[in-house]
Protein backbone atom coordinates (compact mmCIF):
# COMPACT_ATOMS: atom_id res chain seq x y z
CA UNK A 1 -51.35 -3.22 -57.84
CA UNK A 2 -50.94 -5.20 -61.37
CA UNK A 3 -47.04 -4.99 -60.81
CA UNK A 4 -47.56 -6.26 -57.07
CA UNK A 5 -49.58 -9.33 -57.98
CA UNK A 6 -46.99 -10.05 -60.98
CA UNK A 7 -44.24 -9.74 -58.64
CA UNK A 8 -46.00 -12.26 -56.02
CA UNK A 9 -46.86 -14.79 -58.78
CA UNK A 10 -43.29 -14.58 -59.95
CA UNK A 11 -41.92 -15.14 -56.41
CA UNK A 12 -43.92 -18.23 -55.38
CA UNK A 13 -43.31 -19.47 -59.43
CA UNK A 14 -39.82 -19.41 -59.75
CA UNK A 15 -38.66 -21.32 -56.85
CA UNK A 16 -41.18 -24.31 -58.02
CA UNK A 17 -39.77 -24.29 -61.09
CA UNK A 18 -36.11 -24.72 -59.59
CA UNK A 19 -37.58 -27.41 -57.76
CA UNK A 20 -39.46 -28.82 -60.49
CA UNK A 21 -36.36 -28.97 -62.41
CA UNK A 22 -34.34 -30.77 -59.69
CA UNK A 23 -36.96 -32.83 -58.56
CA UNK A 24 -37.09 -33.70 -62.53
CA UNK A 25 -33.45 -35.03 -63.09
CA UNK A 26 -32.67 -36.07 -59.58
CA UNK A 27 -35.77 -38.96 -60.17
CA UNK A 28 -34.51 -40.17 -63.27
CA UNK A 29 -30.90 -40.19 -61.92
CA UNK A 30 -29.18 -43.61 -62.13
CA UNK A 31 -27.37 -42.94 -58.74
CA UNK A 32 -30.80 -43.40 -56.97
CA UNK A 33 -30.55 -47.38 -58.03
CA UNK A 34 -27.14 -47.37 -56.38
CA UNK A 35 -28.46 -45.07 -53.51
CA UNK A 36 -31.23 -47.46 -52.81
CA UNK A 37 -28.31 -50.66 -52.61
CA UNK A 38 -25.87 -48.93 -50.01
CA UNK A 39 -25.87 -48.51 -46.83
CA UNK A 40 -25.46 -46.29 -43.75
CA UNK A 41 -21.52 -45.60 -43.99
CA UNK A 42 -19.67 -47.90 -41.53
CA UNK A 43 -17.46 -46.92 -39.44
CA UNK A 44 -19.30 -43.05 -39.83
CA UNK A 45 -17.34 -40.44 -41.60
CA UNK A 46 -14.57 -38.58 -39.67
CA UNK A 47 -12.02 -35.95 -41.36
CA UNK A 48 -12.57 -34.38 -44.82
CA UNK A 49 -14.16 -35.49 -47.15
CA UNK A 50 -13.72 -34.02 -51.14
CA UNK A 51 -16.72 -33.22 -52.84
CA UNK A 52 -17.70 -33.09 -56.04
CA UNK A 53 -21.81 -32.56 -57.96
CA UNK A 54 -21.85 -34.62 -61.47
CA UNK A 55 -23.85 -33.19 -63.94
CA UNK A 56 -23.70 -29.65 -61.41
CA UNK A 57 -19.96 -28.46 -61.79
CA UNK A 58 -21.08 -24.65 -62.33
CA UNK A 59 -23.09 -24.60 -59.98
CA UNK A 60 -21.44 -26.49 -57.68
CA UNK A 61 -17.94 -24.98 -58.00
CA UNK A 62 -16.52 -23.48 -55.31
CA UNK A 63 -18.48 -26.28 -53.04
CA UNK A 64 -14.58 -28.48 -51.64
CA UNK A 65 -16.38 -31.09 -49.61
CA UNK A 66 -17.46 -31.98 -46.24
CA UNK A 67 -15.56 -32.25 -42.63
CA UNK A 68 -16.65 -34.15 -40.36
CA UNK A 69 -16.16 -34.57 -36.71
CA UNK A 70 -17.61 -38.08 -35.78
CA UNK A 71 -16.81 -37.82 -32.23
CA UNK A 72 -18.97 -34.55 -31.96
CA UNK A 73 -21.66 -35.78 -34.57
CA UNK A 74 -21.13 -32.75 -36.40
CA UNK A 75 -19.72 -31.29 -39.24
CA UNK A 76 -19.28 -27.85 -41.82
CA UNK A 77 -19.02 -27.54 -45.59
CA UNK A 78 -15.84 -27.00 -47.33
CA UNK A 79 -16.13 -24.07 -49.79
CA UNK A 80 -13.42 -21.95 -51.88
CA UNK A 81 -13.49 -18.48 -50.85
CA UNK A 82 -12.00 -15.26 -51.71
CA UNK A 83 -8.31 -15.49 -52.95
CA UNK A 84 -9.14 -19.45 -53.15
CA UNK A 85 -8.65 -20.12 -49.22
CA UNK A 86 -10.73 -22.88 -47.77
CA UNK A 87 -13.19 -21.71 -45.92
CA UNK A 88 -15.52 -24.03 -43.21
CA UNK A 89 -19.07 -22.89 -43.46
CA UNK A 90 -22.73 -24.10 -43.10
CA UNK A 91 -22.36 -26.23 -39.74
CA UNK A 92 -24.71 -29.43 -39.54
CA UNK A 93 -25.27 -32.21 -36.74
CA UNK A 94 -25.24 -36.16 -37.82
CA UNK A 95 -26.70 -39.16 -37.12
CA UNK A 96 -27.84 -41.98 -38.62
CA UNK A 97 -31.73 -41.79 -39.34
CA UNK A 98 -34.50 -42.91 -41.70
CA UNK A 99 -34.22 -41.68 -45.13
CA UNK A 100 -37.22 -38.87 -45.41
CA UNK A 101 -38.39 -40.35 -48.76
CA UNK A 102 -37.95 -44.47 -47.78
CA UNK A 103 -38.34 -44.83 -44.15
CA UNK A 104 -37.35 -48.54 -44.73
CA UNK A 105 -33.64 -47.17 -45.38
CA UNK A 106 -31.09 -46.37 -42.98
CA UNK A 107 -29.07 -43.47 -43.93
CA UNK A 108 -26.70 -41.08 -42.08
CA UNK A 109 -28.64 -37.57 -41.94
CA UNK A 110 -26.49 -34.49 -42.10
CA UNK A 111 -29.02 -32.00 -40.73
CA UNK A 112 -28.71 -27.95 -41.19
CA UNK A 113 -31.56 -27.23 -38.87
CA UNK A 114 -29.42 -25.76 -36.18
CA UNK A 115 -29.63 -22.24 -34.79
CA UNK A 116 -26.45 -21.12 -36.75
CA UNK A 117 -27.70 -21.68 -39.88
CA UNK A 118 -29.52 -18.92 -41.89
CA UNK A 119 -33.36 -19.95 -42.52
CA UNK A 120 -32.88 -20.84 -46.00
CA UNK A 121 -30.38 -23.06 -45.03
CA UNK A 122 -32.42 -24.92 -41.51
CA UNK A 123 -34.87 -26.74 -44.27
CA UNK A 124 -32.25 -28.61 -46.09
CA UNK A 125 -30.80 -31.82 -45.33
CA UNK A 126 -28.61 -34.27 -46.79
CA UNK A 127 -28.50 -38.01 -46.75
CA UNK A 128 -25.45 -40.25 -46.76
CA UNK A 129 -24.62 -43.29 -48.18
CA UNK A 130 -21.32 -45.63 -48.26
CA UNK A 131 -20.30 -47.01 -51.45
CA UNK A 132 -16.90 -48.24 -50.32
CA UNK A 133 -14.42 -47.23 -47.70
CA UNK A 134 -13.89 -43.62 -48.15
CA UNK A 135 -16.31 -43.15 -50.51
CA UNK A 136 -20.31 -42.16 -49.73
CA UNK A 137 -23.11 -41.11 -51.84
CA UNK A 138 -25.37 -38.29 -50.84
CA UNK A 139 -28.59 -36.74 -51.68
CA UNK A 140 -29.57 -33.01 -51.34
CA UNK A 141 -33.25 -32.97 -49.91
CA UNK A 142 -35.28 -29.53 -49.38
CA UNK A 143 -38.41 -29.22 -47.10
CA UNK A 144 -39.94 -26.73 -48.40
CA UNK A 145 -43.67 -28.71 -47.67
CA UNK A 146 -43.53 -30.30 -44.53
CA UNK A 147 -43.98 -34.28 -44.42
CA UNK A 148 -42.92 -33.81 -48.33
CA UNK A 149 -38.89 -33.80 -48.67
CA UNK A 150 -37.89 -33.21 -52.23
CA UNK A 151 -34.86 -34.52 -53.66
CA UNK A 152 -32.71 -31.78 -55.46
CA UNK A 153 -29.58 -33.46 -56.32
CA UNK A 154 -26.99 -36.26 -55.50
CA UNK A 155 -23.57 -35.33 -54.83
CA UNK A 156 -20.01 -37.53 -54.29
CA UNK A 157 -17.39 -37.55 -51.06
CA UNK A 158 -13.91 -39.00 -51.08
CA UNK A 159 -12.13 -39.76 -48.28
CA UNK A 160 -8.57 -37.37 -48.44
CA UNK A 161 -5.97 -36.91 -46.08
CA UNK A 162 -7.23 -34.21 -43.82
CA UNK A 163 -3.55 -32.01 -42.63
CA UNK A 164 -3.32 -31.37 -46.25
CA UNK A 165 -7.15 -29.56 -46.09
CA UNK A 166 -7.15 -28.32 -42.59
CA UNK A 167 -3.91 -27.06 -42.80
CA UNK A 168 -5.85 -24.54 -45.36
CA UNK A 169 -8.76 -23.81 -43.64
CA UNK A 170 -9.52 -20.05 -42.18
């Protein structure tokens, strides 16, 4: 019984010390001053898109990008797979929307809550933000309390001509 409750306790304390930690460096962060002066992108995002995490490489590293599909106000993830093949994965819908943490800012949602999406997936969202042409901000929210988004991590997307990527893509 003693190893069940240490098991539980270490099961509900280790994911709120991930988010904890995120929640930690994304608010002190200077990209959330620029975040906060941008705006929705304009015209909306359409092709891929490379990404890259600052300060997350590791973590982060076989993460390519974003493509998106603007007519279709949808989109997957770019990620390197086995024998470094592109790979489109982790589907999401767009549209522009409210930021969850500062409903006075518009922002472009990319939303994961769709029924292709594994559970642990359908409570993350991201928001997006255009810096110049070709070139958007986002941030990495989780819901893991609802009415409470947190903000895990902000992330960058270039513009990039898309036959050279989708020529690559399984």
């Amino acid at each position: 019984m003693r190893f069940l409750i240490m098991l539980l306790s270490a099961a509900i304390a280790l994911p709120a010390v991930v988010v904890l930690y995120f929640m930690r460096r994304t608010s002190g962060d200077r990209r959330q001053a620029v975040f906060d002066r941008a705006d929705i992108p304009d015209p909306l995002p359409n092709g891929s898109y490379r990404g890259s995490v600052p300060g997350y490489e590791r973590l982060a590293a076989a993460w390519c990008g974003k493509r998106f599909e603007a007519a279709a106000s949808a989109g997957t993830n770019l990620v390197r797979g086995a024998g470094g093949n592109i790979q489109a994965t982790a589907p999401y819908r767009t549209y522009p929307d409210r930021s969850l943490q500062d409903p006075e800012r518009d922002v472009l949602r990319v939303d994961y809550n769709i029924p292709e999406n594994p559970f642990w997936l359908r409570i993350c969202s991201d928001e997006l933000v255009q810096l110049e042409p070709g070139s958007l901000l986002g941030k990495a929210l989780i819901r893991l309390i609802p009415g409470r988004p947190f903000a895990m991590l902000f992330f960058e997307l270039r513009a990039m001509d898309s036959s050279a990527v989708d020529s690559s893509i399984e």
